[in-house]
Protein backbone atom coordinates (compact mmCIF):
# COMPACT_ATOMS: atom_id res chain seq x y z
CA UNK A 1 -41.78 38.51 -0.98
CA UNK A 2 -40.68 35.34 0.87
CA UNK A 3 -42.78 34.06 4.22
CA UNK A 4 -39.48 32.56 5.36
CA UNK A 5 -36.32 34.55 5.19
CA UNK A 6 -38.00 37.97 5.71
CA UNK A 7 -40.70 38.52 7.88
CA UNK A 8 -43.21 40.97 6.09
CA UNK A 9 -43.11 44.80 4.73
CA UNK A 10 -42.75 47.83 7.15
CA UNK A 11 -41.29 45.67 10.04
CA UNK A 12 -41.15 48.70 12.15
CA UNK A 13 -38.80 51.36 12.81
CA UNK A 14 -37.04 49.44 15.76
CA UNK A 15 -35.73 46.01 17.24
CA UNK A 16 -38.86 44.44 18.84
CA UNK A 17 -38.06 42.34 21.85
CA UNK A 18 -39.07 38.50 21.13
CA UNK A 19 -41.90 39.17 24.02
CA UNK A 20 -43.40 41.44 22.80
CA UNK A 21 -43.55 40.21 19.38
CA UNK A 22 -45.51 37.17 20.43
CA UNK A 23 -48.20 38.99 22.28
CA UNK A 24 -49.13 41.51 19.35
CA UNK A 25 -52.82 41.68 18.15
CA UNK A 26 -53.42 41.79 14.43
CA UNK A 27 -55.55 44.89 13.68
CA UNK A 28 -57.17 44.79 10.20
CA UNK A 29 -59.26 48.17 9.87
CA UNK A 30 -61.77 47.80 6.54
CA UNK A 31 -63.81 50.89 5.44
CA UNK A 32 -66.69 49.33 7.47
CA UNK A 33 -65.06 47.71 10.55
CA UNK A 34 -61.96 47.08 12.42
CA UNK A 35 -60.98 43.72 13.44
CA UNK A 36 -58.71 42.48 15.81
CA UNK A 37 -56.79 38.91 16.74
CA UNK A 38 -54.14 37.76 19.69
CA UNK A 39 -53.18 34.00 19.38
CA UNK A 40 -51.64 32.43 22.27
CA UNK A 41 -48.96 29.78 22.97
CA UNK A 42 -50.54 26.97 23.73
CA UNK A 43 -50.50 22.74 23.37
CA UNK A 44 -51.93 22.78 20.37
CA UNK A 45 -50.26 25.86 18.86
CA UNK A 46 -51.20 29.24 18.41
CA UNK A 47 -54.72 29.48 19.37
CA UNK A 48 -57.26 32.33 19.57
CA UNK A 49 -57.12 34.23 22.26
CA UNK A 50 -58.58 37.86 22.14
CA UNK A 51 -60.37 38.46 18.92
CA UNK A 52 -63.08 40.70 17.95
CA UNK A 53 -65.06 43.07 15.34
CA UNK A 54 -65.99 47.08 15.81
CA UNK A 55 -67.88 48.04 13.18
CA UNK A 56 -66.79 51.86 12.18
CA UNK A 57 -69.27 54.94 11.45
CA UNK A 58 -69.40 55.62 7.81
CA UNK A 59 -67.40 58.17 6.27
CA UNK A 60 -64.15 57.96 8.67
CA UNK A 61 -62.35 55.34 6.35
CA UNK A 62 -63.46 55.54 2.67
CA UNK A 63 -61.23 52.87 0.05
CA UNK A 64 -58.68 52.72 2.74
CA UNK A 65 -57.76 56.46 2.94
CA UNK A 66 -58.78 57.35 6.57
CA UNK A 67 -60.80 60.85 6.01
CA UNK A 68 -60.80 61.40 9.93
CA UNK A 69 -58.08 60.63 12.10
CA UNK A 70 -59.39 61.61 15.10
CA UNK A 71 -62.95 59.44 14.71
CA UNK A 72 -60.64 56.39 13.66
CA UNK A 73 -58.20 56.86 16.77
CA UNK A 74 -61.67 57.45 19.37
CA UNK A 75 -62.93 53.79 17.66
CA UNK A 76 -59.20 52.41 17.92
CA UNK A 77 -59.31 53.61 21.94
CA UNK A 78 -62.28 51.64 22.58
CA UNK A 79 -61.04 48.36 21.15
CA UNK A 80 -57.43 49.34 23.24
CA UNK A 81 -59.45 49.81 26.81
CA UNK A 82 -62.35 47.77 26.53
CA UNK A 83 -59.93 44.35 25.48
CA UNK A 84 -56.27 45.60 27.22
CA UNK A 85 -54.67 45.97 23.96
CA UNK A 86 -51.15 47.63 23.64
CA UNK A 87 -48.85 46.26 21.07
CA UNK A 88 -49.94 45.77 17.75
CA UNK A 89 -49.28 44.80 14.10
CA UNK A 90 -51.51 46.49 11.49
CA UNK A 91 -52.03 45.89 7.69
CA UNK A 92 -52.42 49.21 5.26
CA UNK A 93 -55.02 49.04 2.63
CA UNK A 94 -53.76 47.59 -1.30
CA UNK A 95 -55.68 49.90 -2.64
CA UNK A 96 -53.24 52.28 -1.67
CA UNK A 97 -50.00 49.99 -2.33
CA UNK A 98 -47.66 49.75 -5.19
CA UNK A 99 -45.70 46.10 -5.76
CA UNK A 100 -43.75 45.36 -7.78
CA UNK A 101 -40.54 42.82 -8.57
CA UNK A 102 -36.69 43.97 -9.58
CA UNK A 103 -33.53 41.91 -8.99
CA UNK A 104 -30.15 43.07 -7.63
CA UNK A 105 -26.69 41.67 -7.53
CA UNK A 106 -26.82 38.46 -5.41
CA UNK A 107 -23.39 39.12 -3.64
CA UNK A 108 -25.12 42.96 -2.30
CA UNK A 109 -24.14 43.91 0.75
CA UNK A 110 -27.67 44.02 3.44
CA UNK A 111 -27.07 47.71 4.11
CA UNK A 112 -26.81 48.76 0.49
CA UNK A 113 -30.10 47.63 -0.45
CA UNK A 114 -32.51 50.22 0.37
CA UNK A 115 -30.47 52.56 -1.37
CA UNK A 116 -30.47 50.77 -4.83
CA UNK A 117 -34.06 50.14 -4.31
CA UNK A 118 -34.71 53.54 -3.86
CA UNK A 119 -32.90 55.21 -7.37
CA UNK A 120 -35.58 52.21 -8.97
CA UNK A 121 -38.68 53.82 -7.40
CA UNK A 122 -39.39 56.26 -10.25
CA UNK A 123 -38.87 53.57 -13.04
CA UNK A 124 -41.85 51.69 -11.29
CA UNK A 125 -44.44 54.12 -9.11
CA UNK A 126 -45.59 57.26 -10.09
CA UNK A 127 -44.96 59.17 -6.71
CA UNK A 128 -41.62 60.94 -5.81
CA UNK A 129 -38.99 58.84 -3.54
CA UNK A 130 -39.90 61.77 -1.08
CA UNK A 131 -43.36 61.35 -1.02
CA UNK A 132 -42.72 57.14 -0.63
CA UNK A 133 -42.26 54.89 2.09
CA UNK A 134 -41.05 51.15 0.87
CA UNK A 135 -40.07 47.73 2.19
CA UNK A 136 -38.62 44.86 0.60
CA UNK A 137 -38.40 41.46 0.91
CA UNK A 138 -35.73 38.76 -0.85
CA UNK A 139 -37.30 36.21 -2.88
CA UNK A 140 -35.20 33.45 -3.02
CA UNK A 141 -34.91 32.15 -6.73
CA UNK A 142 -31.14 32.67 -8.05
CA UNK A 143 -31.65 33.87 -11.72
CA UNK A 144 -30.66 31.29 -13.99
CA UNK A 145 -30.73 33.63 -16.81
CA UNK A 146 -29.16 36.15 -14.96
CA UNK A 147 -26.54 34.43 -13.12
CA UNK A 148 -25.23 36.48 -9.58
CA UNK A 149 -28.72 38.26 -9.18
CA UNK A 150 -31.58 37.47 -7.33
CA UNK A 151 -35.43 38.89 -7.47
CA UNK A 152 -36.37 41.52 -4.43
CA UNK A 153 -40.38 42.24 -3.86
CA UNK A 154 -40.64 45.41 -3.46
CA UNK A 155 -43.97 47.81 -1.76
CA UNK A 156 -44.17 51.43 -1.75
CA UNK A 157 -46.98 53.24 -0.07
CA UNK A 158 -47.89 57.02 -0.06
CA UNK A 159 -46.18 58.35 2.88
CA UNK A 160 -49.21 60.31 3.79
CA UNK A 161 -51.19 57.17 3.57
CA UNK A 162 -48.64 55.62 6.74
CA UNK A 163 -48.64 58.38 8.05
CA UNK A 164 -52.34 58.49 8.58
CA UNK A 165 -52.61 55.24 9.99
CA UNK A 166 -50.10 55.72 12.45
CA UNK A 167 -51.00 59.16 13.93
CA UNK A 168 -54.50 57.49 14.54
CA UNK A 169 -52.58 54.33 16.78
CA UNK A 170 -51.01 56.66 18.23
CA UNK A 171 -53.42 58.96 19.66
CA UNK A 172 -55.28 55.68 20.89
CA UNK A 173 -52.41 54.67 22.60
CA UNK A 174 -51.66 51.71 20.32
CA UNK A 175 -47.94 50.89 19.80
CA UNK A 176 -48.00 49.48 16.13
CA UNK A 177 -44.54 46.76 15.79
CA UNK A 178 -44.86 46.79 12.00
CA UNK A 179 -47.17 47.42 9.07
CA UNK A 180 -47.67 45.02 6.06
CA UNK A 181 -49.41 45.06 2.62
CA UNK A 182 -53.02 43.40 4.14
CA UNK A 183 -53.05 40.54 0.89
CA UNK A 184 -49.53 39.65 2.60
CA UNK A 185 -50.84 38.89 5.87
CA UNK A 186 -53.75 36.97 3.86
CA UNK A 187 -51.35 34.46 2.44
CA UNK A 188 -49.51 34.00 5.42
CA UNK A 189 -53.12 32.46 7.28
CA UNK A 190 -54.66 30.39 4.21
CA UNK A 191 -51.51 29.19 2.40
CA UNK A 192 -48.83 26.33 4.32
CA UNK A 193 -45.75 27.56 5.35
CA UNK A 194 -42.79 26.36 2.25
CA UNK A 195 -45.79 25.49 0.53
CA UNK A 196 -43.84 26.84 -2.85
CA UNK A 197 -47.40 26.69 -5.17
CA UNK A 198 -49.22 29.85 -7.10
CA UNK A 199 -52.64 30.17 -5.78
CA UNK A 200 -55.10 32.63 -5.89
CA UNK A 201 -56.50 34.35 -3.08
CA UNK A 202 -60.13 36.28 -3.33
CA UNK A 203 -60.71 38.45 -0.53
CA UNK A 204 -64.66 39.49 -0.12
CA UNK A 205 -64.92 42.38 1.65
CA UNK A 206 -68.65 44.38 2.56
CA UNK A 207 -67.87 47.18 -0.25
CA UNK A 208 -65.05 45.89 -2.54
CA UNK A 209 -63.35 42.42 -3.15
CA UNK A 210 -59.45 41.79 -3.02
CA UNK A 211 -57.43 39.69 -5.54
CA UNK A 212 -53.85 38.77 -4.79
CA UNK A 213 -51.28 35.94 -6.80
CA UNK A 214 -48.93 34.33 -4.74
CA UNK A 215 -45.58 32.62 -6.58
CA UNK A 216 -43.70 30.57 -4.32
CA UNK A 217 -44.60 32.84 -1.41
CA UNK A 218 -44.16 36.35 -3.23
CA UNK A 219 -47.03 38.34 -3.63
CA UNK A 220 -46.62 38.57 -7.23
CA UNK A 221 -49.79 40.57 -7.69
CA UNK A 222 -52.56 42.40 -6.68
CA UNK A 223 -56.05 44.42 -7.02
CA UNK A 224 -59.18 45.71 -6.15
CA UNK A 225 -62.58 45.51 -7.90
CA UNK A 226 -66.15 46.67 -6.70
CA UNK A 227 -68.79 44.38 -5.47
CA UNK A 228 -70.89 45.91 -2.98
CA UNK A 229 -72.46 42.81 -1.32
CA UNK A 230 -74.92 45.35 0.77
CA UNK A 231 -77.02 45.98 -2.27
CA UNK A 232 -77.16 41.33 -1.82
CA UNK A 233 -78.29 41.69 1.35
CA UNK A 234 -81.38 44.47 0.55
CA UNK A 235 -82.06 41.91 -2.37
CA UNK A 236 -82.42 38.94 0.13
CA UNK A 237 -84.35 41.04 2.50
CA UNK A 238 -87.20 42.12 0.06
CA UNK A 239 -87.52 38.92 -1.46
CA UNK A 240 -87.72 36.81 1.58
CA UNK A 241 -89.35 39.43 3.84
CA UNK A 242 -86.70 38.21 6.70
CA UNK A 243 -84.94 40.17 9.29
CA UNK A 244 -81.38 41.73 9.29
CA UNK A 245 -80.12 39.07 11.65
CA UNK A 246 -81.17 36.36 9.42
CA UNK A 247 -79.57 37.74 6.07
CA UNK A 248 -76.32 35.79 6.60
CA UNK A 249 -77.82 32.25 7.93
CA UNK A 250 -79.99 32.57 4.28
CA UNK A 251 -76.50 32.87 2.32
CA UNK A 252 -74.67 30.75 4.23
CA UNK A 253 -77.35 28.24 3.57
CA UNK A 254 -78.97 28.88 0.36
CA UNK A 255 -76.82 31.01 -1.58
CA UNK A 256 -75.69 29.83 -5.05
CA UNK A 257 -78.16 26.16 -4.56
CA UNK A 258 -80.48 25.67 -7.42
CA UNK A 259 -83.13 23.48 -5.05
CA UNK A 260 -83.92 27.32 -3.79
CA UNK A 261 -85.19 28.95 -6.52
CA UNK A 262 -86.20 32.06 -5.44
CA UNK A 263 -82.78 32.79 -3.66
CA UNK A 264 -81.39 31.76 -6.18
CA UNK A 265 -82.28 34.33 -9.38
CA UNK A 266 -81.33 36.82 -6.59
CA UNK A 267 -77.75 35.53 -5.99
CA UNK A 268 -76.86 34.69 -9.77
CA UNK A 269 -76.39 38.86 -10.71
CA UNK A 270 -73.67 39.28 -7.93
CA UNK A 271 -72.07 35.87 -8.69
CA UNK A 272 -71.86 36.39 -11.94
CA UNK A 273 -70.24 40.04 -11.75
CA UNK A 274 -67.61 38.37 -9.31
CA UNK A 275 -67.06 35.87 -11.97
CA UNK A 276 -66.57 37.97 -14.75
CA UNK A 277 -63.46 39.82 -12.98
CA UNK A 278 -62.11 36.84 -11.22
CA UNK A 279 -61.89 35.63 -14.77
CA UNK A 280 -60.39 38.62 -16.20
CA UNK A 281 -57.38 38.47 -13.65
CA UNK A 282 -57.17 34.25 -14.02
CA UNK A 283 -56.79 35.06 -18.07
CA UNK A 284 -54.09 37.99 -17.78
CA UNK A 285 -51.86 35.73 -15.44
CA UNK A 286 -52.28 33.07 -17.69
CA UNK A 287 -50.69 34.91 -20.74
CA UNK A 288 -47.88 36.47 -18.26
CA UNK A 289 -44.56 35.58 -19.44
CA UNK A 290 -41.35 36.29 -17.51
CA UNK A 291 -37.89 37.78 -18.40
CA UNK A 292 -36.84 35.81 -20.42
CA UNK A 293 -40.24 34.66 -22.34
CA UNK A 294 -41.53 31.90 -20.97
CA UNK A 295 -44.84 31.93 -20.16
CA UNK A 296 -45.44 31.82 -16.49
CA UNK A 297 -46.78 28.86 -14.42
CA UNK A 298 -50.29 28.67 -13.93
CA UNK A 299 -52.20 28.99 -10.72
CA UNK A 300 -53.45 25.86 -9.17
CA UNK A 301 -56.14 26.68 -6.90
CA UNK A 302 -58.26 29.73 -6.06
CA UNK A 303 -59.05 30.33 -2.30
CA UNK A 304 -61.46 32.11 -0.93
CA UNK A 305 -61.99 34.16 2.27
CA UNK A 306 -64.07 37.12 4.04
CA UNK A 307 -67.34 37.00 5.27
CA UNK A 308 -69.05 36.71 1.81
CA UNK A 309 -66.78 33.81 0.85
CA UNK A 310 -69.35 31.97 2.79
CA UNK A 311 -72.17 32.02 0.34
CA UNK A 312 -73.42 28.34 0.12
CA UNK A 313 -72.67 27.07 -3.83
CA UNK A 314 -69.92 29.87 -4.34
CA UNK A 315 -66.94 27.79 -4.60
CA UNK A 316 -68.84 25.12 -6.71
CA UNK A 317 -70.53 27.61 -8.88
CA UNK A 318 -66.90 29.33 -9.64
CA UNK A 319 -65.09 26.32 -9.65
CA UNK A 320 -67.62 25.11 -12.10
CA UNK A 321 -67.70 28.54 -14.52
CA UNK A 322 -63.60 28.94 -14.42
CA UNK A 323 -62.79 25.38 -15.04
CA UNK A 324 -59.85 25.14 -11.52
CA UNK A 325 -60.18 24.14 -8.14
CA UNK A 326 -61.90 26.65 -6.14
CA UNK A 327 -62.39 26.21 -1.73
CA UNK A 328 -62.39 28.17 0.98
CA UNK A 329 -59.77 28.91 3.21
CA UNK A 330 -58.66 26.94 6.11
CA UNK A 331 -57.34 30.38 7.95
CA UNK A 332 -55.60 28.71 10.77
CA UNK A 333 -53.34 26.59 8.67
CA UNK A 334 -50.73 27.63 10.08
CA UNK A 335 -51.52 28.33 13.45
CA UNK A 336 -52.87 24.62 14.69
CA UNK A 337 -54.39 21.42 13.64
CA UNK A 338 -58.52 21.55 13.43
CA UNK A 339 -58.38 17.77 14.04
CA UNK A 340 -56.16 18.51 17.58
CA UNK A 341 -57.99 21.85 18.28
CA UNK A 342 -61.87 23.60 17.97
CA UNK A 343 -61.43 27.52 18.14
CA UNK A 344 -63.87 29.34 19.83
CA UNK A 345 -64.79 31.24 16.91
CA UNK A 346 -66.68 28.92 14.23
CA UNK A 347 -65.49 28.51 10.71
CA UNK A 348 -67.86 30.93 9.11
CA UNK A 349 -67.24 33.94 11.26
CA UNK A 350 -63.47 32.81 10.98
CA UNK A 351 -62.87 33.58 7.33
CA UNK A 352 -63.38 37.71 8.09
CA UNK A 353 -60.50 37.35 10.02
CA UNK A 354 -58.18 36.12 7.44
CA UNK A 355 -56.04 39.52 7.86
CA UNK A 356 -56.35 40.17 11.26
CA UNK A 357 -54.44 36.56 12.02
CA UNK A 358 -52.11 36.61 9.62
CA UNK A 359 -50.71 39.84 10.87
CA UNK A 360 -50.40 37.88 14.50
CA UNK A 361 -48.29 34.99 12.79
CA UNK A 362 -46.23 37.20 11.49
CA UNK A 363 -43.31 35.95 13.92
CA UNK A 364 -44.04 32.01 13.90
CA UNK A 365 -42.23 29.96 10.89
C-alpha cells in the first residue's frame, strides 16, 4: 500500500478534476464525534484552513457501523452549512476492514488487476466477492524470491458497511471524492513522505485505541483493542474534585509523572492495560517471518496520536516498559515546516486530527 505510486483505497468511482481535489475536507467520523480538515495552498505549504469537531449523539455510530443513517446525515448537514463544505474525502472505520498482502505477475496488464484480485478474495476474507467492495494499491518491492511478481495491498470492506457511509453524505449533500482505510490516512500525516522505515502507529481514540504497522509505506497491519479512556476521566474527576473542563489540562499536565502522586495511582491501571496490548502486537510482529522465512524487520519507533496520546509521561512511561523509541506525532509532517509556520490549532488539540488531515493530503506527494 504505497503513499507514492497510488494514491489511497476507494479513490472514487470517477476522474476528479485537479480543483477539486485540492479543496476537499478530510471527514473522520469516530463513534463519538466527527471531525473535519481543509488545508490550503499557501507560502509555507498546506496549511489549516477550515477545521473543526461535532461531537455525535450516542447510539448513531456504534464500533464504526452507523446504526442510523438518517441522525448521522442531519449531524453531517450541519457541519456542510454551518462551514460551506461540499467536496469531501472520508475514511471508513478498520474495525470493519479486511487487509491483507498477495503478489501478481509484475508484467500484468493495469486493467486485469481487479479481476485477479477478485478470484483471491475468498482465500483471504470471509465474506462473498458479492457482498465485498476492495481497492488495491502496488507496493513496490520486485520479489527477489519470486522473480517477475510484485506484492499488491489489498482492502476489502463489507459493501453494506460503504454503503452506509455514503447514503448518509449523500443525503447531507456531501460529495465524497474517495474513501480510505482511516490507519492509511494516519500514516500519510505522522510518517515523511519516501520515508521507507516500519513504525508503529497507536491511535487513542475516546472508546477504543487503533494499532496499525507500516513497512515501507504499506499498511502491513492492523487492529482494534478496548480502552475506554471515559471511565480515566470519571477517575480524575472524583479524585481531584475538578470540573469537566479541567479533566484534559490535568492529563496533559500530570498524567503518567511520579512528582503527582495522587494522579498518578489513578493513571497507572489504564497505562498499564494499554501497555499490555501494545506489547502483545510489538511481540507478534517481532516473530513474523515472510515468504520465504526470514524473520521480518523490526519496527523502529512507535508513534503516537489522538487526543489521549497527550497524557503527560505516556511516551516515556511506554518507551520505558517496551524497551523502543516511543513520541508523539508531528501530524503536519508533511504538510509544512513548524519552524516556517504556527497553525492555528495548537499541538495538543492537533493530534485528534491525525485522520481528518491525512485524508486532505491525500493528493500532495
Amino acid at each position: 500500500m504505497s503513499f507514492t505510486k497510488t494514491k489511497g483505497f476507494f479513490t472514487g468511482f470517477f476522474p476528479v478534476p485537479k480543483f477539486l481535489a485540492e479543496c476537499a475536507v478530510g471527514i473522520d467520523i469516530s463513534d463519538s464525534s466527527i471531525r473535519f480538515m481543509e488545508l490550503a495552498n499557501t507560502k509555507y505549504g498546506k496549511t489549516p484552513f477550515k477545521f473543526g469537531e461535532h461531537l455525535l449523539p450516542e447510539e448513531i455510530v456504534v464500533n464504526g457501523d452507523i446504526q442510523n443513517i438518517d441522525a448521522l446525515s442531519e449531524e453531517l448537514k450541519k457541519i456542510k452549512e454551518k462551514n460551506d463544505i461540499d467536496f469531501i474525502r472520508a475514511s471508513l472505520p478498520e474495525e470493519k476492514a479486511y487487509l491483507f498482502k498477495t503478489h501478481i505477475p509484475e508484467d500484468i496488464e493495469k486493467n486485469e488487476i481487479r479481476s485477479i484480485l477478485e478470484f483471491k478474495l475468498e482465500e483471504y476474507v470471509p465474506i462473498s466477492p458479492k457482498e465485498a467492495v476492495f481497492d488495491y494499491e502496488i507496493i513496490n518491492n520486485p520479489k527477489e524470491y519470486l522473480p517477475g511478481h510484485i506484492d499488491v495491498g489489498v482492502a476489502v470492506y463489507p459493501k453494506n458497511t460503504v454503503e452506509k457511509y455514503s447514503a448518509a453524505f449523500d443525503r447531507a449533500g456531501l460529495i465524497p471524492l474517495s474513501f480510505e482505510v482511516e490507519t492509511q490516512a494516519i500514516a500519510r500525516s505522522v510518517i515523511r513522505y519516501n520515508d521507507d522505515g516500519i513504525y508503529m502507529i497507536i491511535d487513542f481514540g475516546m472508546a477504543r485505541t487503533g494499532l496499525a504497522i507500516i513497512d515501507k509505506y504499506a499498511l502491513s497491519f492492523t487492529s482494534t483493542f478496548k480502552i475506554d479512556w471515559r471511565i480515566l476521566a470519571k477517575v480524575i474527576k472524583e479524585s481531584s474534585d475538578i470540573s469537566e473542563d479541567n479533566i484534559n489540562q490535568i492529563k496533559n499536565e500530570y498524567g503518567l509523572l511520579k512528582n503527582n502522586k495522587e494522579l498518578f495511582s489513578a493513571f497507572i491501571d489504564i497505562a498499564e492495560q494499554l501497555k499490555d496490548n501494545i506489547d502483545k502486537y510489538y511481540k507478534y510482529w517481532r516473530t513474523r517471518v515472510d515468504e520465504t522465512g526470514k524473520r521480518v524487520n523490526p519496527i523502529e519507533k512507535i508513534i503516537l496520536c489522538g487526543g489521549n496520546s497527550n497524557l503527560a509521561g505516556l511516551p516515556e512511561y511506554l518507551s520505558g516498559s517496551l524497551k523502543i523509541p516511543v513520541e508523539r506525532a508531528n501530524v503536519w509532517i508533511n504538510a509544512f515546516s513548524l519552524d516556517d509556520f504556527t497553525p492555528n490549532i495548537d499541538r495538543f488539540q492537533s493530534l485528534s486530527y491525525a485522520t481528518a488531515i491525512g485524508l486532505a493530503l491525500r493528493d500532495v506527494n
